[in-house]
C-alpha atoms as a PDB file:
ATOM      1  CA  UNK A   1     113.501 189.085  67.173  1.00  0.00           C
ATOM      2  CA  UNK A   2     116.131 187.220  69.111  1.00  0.00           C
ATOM      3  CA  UNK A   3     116.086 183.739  70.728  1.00  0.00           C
ATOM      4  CA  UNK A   4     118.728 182.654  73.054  1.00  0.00           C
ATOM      5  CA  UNK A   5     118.519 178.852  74.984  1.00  0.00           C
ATOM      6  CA  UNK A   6     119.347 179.818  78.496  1.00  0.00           C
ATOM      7  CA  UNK A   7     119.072 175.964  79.865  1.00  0.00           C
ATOM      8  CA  UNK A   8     118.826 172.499  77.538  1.00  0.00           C
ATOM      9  CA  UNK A   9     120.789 168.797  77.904  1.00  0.00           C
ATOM     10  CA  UNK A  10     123.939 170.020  76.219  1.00  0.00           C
ATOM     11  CA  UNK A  11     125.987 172.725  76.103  1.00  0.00           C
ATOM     12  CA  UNK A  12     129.549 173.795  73.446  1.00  0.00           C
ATOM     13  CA  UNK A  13     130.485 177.131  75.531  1.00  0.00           C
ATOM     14  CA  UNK A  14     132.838 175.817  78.603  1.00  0.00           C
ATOM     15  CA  UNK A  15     131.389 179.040  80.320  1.00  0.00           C
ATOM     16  CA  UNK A  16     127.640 178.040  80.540  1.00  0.00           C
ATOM     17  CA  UNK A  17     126.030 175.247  82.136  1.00  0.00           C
ATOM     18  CA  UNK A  18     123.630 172.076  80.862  1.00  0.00           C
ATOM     19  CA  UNK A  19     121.078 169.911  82.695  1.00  0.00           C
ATOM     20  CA  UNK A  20     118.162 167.908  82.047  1.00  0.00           C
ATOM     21  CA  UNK A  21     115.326 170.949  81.602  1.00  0.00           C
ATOM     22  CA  UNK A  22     114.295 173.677  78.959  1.00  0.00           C
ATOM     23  CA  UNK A  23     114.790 177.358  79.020  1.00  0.00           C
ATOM     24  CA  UNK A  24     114.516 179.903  76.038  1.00  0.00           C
ATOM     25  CA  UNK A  25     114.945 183.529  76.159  1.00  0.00           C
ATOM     26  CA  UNK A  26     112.620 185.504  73.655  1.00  0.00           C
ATOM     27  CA  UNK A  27     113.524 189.537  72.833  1.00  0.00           C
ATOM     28  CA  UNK A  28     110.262 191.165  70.569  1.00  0.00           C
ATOM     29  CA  UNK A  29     110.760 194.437  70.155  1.00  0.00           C
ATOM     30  CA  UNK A  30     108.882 195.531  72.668  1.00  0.00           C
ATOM     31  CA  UNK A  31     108.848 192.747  75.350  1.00  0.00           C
ATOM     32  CA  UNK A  32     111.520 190.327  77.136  1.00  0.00           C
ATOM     33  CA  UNK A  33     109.884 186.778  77.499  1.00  0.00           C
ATOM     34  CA  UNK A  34     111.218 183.606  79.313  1.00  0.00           C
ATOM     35  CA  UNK A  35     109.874 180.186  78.671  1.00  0.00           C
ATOM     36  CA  UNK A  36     110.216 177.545  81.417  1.00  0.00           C
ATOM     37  CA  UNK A  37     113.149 177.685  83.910  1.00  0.00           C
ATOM     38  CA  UNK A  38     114.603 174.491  83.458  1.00  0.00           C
ATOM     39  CA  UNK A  39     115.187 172.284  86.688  1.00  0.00           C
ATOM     40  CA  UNK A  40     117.822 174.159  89.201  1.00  0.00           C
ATOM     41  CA  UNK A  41     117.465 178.154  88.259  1.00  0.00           C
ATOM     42  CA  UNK A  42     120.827 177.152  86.121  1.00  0.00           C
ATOM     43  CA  UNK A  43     119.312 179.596  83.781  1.00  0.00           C
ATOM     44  CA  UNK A  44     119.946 182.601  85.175  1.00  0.00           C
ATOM     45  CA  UNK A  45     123.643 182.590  85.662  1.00  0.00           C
ATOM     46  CA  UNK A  46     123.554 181.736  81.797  1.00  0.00           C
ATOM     47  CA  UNK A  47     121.336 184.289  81.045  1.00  0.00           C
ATOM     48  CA  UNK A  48     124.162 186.729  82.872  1.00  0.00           C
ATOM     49  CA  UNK A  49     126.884 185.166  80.668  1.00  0.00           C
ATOM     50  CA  UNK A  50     124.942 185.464  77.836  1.00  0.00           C
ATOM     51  CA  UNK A  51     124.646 189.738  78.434  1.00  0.00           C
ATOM     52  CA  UNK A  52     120.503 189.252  79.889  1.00  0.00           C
ATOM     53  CA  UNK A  53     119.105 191.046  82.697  1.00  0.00           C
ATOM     54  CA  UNK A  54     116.722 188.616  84.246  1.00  0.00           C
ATOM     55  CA  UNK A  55     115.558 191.102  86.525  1.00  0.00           C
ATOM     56  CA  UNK A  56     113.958 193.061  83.292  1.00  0.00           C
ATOM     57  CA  UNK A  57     111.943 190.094  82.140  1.00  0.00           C
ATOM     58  CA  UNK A  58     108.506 191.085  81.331  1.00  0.00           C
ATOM     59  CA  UNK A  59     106.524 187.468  81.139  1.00  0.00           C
ATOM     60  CA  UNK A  60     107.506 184.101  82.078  1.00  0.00           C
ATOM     61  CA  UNK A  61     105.607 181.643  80.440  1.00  0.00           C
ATOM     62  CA  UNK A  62     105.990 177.642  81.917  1.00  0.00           C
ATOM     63  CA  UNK A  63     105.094 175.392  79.374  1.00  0.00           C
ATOM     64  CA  UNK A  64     103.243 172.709  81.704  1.00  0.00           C
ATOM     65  CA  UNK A  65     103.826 171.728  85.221  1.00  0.00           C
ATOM     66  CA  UNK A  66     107.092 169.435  85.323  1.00  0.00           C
ATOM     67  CA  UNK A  67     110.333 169.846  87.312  1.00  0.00           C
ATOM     68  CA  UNK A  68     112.686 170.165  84.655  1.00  0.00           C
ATOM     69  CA  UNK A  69     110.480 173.344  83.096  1.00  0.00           C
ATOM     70  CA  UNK A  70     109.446 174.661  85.925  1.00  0.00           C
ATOM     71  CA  UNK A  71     112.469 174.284  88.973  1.00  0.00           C
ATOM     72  CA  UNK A  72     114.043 177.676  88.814  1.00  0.00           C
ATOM     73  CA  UNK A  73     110.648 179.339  88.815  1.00  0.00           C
ATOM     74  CA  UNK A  74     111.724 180.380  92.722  1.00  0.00           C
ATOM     75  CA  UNK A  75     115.227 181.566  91.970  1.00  0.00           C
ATOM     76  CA  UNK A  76     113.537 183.531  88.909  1.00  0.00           C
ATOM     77  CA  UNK A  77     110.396 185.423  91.324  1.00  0.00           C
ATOM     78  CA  UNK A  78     113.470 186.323  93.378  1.00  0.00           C
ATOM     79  CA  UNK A  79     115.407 188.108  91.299  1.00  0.00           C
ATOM     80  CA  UNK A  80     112.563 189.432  88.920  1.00  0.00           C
ATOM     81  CA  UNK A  81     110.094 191.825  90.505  1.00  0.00           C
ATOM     82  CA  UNK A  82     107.554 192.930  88.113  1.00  0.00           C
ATOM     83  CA  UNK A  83     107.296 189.320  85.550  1.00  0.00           C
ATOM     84  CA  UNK A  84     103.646 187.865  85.309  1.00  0.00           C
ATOM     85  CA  UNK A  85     103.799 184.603  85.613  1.00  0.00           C
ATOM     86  CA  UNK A  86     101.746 182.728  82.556  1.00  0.00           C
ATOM     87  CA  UNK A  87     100.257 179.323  82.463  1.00  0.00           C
ATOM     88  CA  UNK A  88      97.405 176.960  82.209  1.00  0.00           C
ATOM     89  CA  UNK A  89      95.614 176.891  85.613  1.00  0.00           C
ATOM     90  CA  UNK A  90      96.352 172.916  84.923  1.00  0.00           C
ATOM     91  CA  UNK A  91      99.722 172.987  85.787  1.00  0.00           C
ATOM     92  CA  UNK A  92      99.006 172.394  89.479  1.00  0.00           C
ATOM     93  CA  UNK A  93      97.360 169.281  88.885  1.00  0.00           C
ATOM     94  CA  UNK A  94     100.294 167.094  90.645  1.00  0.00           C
ATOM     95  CA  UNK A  95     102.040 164.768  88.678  1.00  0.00           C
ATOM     96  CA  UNK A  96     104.179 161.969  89.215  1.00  0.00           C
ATOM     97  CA  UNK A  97     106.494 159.552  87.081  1.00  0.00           C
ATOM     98  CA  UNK A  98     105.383 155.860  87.065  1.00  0.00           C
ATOM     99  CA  UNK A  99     102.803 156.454  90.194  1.00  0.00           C
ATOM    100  CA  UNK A 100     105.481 156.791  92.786  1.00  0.00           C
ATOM    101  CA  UNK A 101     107.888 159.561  92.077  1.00  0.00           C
ATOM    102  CA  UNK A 102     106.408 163.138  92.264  1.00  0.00           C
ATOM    103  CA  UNK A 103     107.353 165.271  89.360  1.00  0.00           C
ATOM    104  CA  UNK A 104     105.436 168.089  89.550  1.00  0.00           C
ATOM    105  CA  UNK A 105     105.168 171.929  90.773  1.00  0.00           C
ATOM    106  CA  UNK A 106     104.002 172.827  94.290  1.00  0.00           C
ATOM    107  CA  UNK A 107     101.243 175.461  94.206  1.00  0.00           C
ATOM    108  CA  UNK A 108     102.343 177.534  96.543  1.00  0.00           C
ATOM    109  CA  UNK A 109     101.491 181.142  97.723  1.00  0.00           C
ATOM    110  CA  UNK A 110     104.261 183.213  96.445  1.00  0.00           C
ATOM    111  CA  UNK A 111     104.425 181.575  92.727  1.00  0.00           C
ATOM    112  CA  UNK A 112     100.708 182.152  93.149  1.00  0.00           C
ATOM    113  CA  UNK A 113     100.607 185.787  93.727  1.00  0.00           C
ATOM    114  CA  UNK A 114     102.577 186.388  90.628  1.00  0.00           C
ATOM    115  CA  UNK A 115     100.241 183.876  88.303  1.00  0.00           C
ATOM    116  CA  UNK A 116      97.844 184.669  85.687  1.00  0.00           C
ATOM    117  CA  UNK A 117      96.289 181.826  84.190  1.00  0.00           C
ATOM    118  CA  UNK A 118      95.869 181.315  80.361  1.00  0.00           C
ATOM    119  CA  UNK A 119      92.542 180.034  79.283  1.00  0.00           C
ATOM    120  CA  UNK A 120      92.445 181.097  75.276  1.00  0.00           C
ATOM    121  CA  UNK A 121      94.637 182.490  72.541  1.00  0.00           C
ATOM    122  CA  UNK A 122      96.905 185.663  74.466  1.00  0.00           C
ATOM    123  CA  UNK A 123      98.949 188.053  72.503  1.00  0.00           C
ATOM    124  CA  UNK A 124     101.755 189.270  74.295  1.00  0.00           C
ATOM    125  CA  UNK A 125     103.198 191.662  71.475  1.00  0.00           C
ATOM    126  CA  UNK A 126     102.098 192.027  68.286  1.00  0.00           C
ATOM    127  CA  UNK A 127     104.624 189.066  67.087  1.00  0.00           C
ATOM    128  CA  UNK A 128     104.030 186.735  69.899  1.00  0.00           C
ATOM    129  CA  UNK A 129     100.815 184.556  70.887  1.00  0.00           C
ATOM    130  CA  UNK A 130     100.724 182.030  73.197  1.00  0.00           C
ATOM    131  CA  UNK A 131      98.520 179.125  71.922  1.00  0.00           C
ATOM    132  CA  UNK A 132      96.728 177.026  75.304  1.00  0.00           C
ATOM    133  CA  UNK A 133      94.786 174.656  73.536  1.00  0.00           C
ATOM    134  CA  UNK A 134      96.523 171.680  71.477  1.00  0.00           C
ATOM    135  CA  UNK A 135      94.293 169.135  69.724  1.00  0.00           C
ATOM    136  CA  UNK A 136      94.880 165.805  69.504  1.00  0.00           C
ATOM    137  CA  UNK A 137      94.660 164.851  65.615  1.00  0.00           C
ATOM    138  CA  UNK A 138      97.074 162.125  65.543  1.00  0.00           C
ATOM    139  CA  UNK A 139      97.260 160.212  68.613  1.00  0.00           C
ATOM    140  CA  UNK A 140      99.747 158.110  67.425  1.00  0.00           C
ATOM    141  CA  UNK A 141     102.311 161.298  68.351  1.00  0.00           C
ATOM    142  CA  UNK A 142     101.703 161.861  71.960  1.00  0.00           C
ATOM    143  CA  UNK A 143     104.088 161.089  74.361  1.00  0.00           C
ATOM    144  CA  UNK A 144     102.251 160.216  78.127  1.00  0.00           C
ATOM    145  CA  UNK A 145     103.607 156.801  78.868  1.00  0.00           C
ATOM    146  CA  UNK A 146     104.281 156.356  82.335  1.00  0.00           C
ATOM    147  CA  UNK A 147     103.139 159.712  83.544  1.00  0.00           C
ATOM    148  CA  UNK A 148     100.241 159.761  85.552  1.00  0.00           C
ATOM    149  CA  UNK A 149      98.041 162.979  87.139  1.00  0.00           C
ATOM    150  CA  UNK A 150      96.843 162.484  90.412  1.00  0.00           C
ATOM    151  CA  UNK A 151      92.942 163.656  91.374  1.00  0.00           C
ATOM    152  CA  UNK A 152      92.157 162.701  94.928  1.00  0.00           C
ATOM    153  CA  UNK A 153      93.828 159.263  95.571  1.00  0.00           C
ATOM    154  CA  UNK A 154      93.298 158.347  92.170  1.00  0.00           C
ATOM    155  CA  UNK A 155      96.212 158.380  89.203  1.00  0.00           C
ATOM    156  CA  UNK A 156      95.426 158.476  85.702  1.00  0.00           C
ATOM    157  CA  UNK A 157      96.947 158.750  82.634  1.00  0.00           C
ATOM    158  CA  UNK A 158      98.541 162.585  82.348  1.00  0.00           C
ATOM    159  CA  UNK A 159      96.911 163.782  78.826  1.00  0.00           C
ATOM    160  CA  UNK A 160      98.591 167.062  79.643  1.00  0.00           C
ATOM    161  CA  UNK A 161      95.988 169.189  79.175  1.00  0.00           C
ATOM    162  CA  UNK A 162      98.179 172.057  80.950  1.00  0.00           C
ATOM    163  CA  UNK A 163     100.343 172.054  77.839  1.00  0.00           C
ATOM    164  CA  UNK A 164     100.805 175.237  75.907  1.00  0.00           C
ATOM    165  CA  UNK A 165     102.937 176.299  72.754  1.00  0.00           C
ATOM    166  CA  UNK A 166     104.133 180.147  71.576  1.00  0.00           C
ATOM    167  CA  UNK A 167     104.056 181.346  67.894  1.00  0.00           C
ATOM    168  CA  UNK A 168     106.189 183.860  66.780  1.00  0.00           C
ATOM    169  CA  UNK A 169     105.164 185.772  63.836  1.00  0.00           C
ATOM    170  CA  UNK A 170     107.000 187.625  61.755  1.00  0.00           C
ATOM    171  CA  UNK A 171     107.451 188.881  58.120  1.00  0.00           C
ATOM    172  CA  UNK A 172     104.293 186.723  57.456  1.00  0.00           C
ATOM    173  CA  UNK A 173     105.788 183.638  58.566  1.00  0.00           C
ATOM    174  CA  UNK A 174     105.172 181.629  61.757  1.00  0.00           C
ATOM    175  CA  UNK A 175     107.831 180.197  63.818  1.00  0.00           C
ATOM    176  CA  UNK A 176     106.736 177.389  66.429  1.00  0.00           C
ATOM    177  CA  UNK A 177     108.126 177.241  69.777  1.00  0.00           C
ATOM    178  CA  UNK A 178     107.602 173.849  71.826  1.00  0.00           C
ATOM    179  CA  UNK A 179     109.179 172.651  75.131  1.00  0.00           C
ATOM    180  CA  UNK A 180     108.214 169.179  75.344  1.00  0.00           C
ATOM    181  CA  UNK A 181     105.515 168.125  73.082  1.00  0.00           C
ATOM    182  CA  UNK A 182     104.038 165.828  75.001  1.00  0.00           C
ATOM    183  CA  UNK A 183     100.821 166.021  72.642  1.00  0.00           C
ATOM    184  CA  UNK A 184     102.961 165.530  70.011  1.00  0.00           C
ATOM    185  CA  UNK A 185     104.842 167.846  67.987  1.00  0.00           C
ATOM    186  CA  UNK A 186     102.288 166.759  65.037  1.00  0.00           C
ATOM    187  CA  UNK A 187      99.725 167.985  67.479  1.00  0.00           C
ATOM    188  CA  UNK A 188     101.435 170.527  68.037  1.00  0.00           C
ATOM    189  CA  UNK A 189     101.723 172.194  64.073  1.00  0.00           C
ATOM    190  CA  UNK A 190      98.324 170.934  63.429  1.00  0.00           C
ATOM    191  CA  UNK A 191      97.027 173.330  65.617  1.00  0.00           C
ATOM    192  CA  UNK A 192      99.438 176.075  64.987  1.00  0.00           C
ATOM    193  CA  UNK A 193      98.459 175.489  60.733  1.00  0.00           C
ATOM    194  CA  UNK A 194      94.603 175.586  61.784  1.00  0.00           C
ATOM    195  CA  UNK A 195      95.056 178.894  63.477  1.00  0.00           C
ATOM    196  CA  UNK A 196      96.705 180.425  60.967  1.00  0.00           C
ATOM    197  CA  UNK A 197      97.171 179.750  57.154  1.00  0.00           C
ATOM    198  CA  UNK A 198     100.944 180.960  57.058  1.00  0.00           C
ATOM    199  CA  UNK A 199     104.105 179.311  55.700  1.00  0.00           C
ATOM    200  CA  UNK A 200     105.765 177.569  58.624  1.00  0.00           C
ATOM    201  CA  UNK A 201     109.545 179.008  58.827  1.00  0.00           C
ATOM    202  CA  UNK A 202     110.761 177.481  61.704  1.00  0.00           C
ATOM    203  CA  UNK A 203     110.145 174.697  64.807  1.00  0.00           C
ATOM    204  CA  UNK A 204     112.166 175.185  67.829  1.00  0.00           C
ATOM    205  CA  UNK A 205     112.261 173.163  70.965  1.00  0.00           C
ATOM    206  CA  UNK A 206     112.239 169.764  72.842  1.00  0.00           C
ATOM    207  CA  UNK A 207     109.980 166.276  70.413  1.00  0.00           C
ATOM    208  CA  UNK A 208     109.877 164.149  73.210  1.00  0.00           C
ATOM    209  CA  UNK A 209     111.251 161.189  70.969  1.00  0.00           C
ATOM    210  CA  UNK A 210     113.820 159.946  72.524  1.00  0.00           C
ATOM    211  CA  UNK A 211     111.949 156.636  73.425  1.00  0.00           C
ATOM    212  CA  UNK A 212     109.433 156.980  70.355  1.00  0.00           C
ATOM    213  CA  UNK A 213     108.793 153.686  68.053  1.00  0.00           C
ATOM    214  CA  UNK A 214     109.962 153.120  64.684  1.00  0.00           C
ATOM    215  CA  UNK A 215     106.154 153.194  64.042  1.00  0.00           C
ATOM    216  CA  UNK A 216     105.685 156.984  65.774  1.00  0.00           C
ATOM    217  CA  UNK A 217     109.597 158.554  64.073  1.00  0.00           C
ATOM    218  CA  UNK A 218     108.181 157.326  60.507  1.00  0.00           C
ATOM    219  CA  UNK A 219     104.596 159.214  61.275  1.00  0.00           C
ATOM    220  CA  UNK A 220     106.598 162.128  62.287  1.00  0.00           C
ATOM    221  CA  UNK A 221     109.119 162.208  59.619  1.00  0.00           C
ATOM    222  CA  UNK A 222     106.740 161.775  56.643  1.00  0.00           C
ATOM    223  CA  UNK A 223     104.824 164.692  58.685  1.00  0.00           C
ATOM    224  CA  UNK A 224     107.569 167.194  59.000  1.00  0.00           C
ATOM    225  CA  UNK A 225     108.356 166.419  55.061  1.00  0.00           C
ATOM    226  CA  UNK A 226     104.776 167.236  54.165  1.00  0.00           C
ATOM    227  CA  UNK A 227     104.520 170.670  55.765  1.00  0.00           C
ATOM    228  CA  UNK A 228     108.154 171.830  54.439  1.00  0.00           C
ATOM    229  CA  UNK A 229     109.527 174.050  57.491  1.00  0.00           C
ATOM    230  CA  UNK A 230     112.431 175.969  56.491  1.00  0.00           C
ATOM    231  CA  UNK A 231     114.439 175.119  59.514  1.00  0.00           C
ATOM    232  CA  UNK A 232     114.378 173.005  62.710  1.00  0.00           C
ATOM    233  CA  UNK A 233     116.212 173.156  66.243  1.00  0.00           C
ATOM    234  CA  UNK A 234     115.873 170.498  68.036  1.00  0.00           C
ATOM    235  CA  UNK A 235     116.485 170.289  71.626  1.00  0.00           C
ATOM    236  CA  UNK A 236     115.925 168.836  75.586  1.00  0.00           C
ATOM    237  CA  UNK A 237     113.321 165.612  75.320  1.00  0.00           C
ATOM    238  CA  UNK A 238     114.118 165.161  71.419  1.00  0.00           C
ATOM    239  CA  UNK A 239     117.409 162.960  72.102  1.00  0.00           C
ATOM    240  CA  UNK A 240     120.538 163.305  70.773  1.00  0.00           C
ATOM    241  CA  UNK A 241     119.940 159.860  68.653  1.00  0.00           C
ATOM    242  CA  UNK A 242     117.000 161.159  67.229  1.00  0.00           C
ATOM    243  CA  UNK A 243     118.320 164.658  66.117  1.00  0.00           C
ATOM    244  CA  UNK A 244     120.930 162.491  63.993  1.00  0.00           C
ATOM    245  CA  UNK A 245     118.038 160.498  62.253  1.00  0.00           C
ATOM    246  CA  UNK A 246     116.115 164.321  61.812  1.00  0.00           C
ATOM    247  CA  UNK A 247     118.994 164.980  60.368  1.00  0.00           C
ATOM    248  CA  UNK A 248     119.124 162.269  58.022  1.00  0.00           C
ATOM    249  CA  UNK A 249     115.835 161.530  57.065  1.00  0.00           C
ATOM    250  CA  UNK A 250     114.232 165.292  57.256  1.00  0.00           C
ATOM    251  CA  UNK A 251     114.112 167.364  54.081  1.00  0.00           C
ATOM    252  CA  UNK A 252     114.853 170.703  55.448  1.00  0.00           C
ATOM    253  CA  UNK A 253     117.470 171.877  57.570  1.00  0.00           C
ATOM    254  CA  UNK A 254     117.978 170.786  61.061  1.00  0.00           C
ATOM    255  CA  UNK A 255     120.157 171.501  64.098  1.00  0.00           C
ATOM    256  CA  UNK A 256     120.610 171.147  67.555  1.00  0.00           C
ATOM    257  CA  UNK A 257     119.369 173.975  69.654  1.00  0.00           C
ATOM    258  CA  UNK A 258     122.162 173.388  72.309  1.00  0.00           C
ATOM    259  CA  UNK A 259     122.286 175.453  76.031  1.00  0.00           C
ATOM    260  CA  UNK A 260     123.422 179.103  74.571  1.00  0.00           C
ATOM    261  CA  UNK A 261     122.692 179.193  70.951  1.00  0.00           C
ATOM    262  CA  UNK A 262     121.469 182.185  69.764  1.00  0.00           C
ATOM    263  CA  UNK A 263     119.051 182.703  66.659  1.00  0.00           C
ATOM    264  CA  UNK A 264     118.327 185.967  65.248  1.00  0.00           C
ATOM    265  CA  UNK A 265     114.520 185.607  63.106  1.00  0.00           C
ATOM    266  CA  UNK A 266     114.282 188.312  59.923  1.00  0.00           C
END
């Protein structure tokens, strides 16, 4: 199984591009997966550089329904023919930053046409299962401050309830891959260990610390130490800061999942 981050905040390799968003490239051995598009559709001209054929892309899967996941999915639908589209039907519930400032994904026709909603556990290969339902155990880890949903002319509080997760199994070990964790990466492996009672061999993706309190990084940290994953990449929403104090204060190994890094799992 191969992993390759087409889009995230930073990028080592003069010949690829970064921005604010999240994009990974999965390879089973049967099917190609993308998850989330990042902001601009920067992705794909990475994805060339990087030797993938976006056009043979089997599934995209968006994470939830903000801009910097979900901004190429246009550019993508145009190039790719034959993808389904996966998601939470929540997705389109519009969302803005602070009450003003619209963050969110139309719901238009064409994206529509290629959409398939998921509503429970969904097994795309034998080695991949997408996981729609995160429970809240610790709400000390969930990151919604400032975002708001919008029902009728009413905000409230965005609980992300469109947010969903992949597992990757493989040699009887789970691998977690998160874009955001806006329910909390906690959350997050709660669920994951619940579902299945597997060693954890590696976390991948965007911990939405970059603002979190001293009070929230200890919680997390004393977490992560207590369920022993052999590896970490952080990327995206984590923060640069905070991947150095991972690093430091995490017993296992961490790195940074930078724009074009490429991880082969076993």
């Amino acid at each position: 199984m191969k992993l390759f981050t087409l889009i995230e905040n930073a990028v080592n390799k003069s010949e690829l591009i970064a921005e604010h968003g999240f994009s990974l490239y999965i390879e089973t051995e049967h099917k190609k997966v993308i998850f989330d598009t990042g902001q601009t559709g920067s992705f794909i001209p990475n994805a060339a550089k990087l030797g993938i054929d976006v056009a043979d892309i089997d599934y995209l899967i968006l994470s939830h329904g903000h801009y910097d996941h979900t901004g190429g999915l246009k550019k993508f639908l145009k190039i790719n023919q034959k993808a389904v589209v996966l998601a939470k039907e929540e997705i389109f519930i519009p969302k803005y930053s602070g009450k003003t400032r619209f963050i969110g994904i139309e719901k238009e026709k064409e994206i529509i046409s290629r959409m398939s909603f998921v509503k429970s556990l969904t097994t795309l290969d034998n080695d991949l299962i997408i996981v729609p339902q995160i429970k809240v155990y610790n709400p000390l880890d969930t990151n919604f401050r400032m975002l708001y949903k919008k029902e009728g002319i009413s905000f409230y509080q965005d609980d992300f309830e469109d947010e969903l997760f992949l597992i990757l199994m493989q040699n009887n070990k789970m691998s977690i891959i998160t874009a955001c964790s806006h329910r909390g990466i906690t959350n997050i492996c709660s669920t994951a260990l619940s579902l299945y009672h597997l060693p954890l061999y590696m976390i991948i993706g965007g911990f939405h610390m970059k603002d979190c309190t001293e009070e929230q990084y200890s919680f997390i940290t004393q977490y992560l130490n207590r369920i022993k994953p052999e590896m970490i990449g952080v990327s995206h929403c984590t923060g640069i800061e905070k991947y150095a104090d991972l690093k430091r204060d995490l017993e296992t190994k961490v790195f940074y999942n930078f724009t074009g890094n490429e991880i082969t799992i076993k």
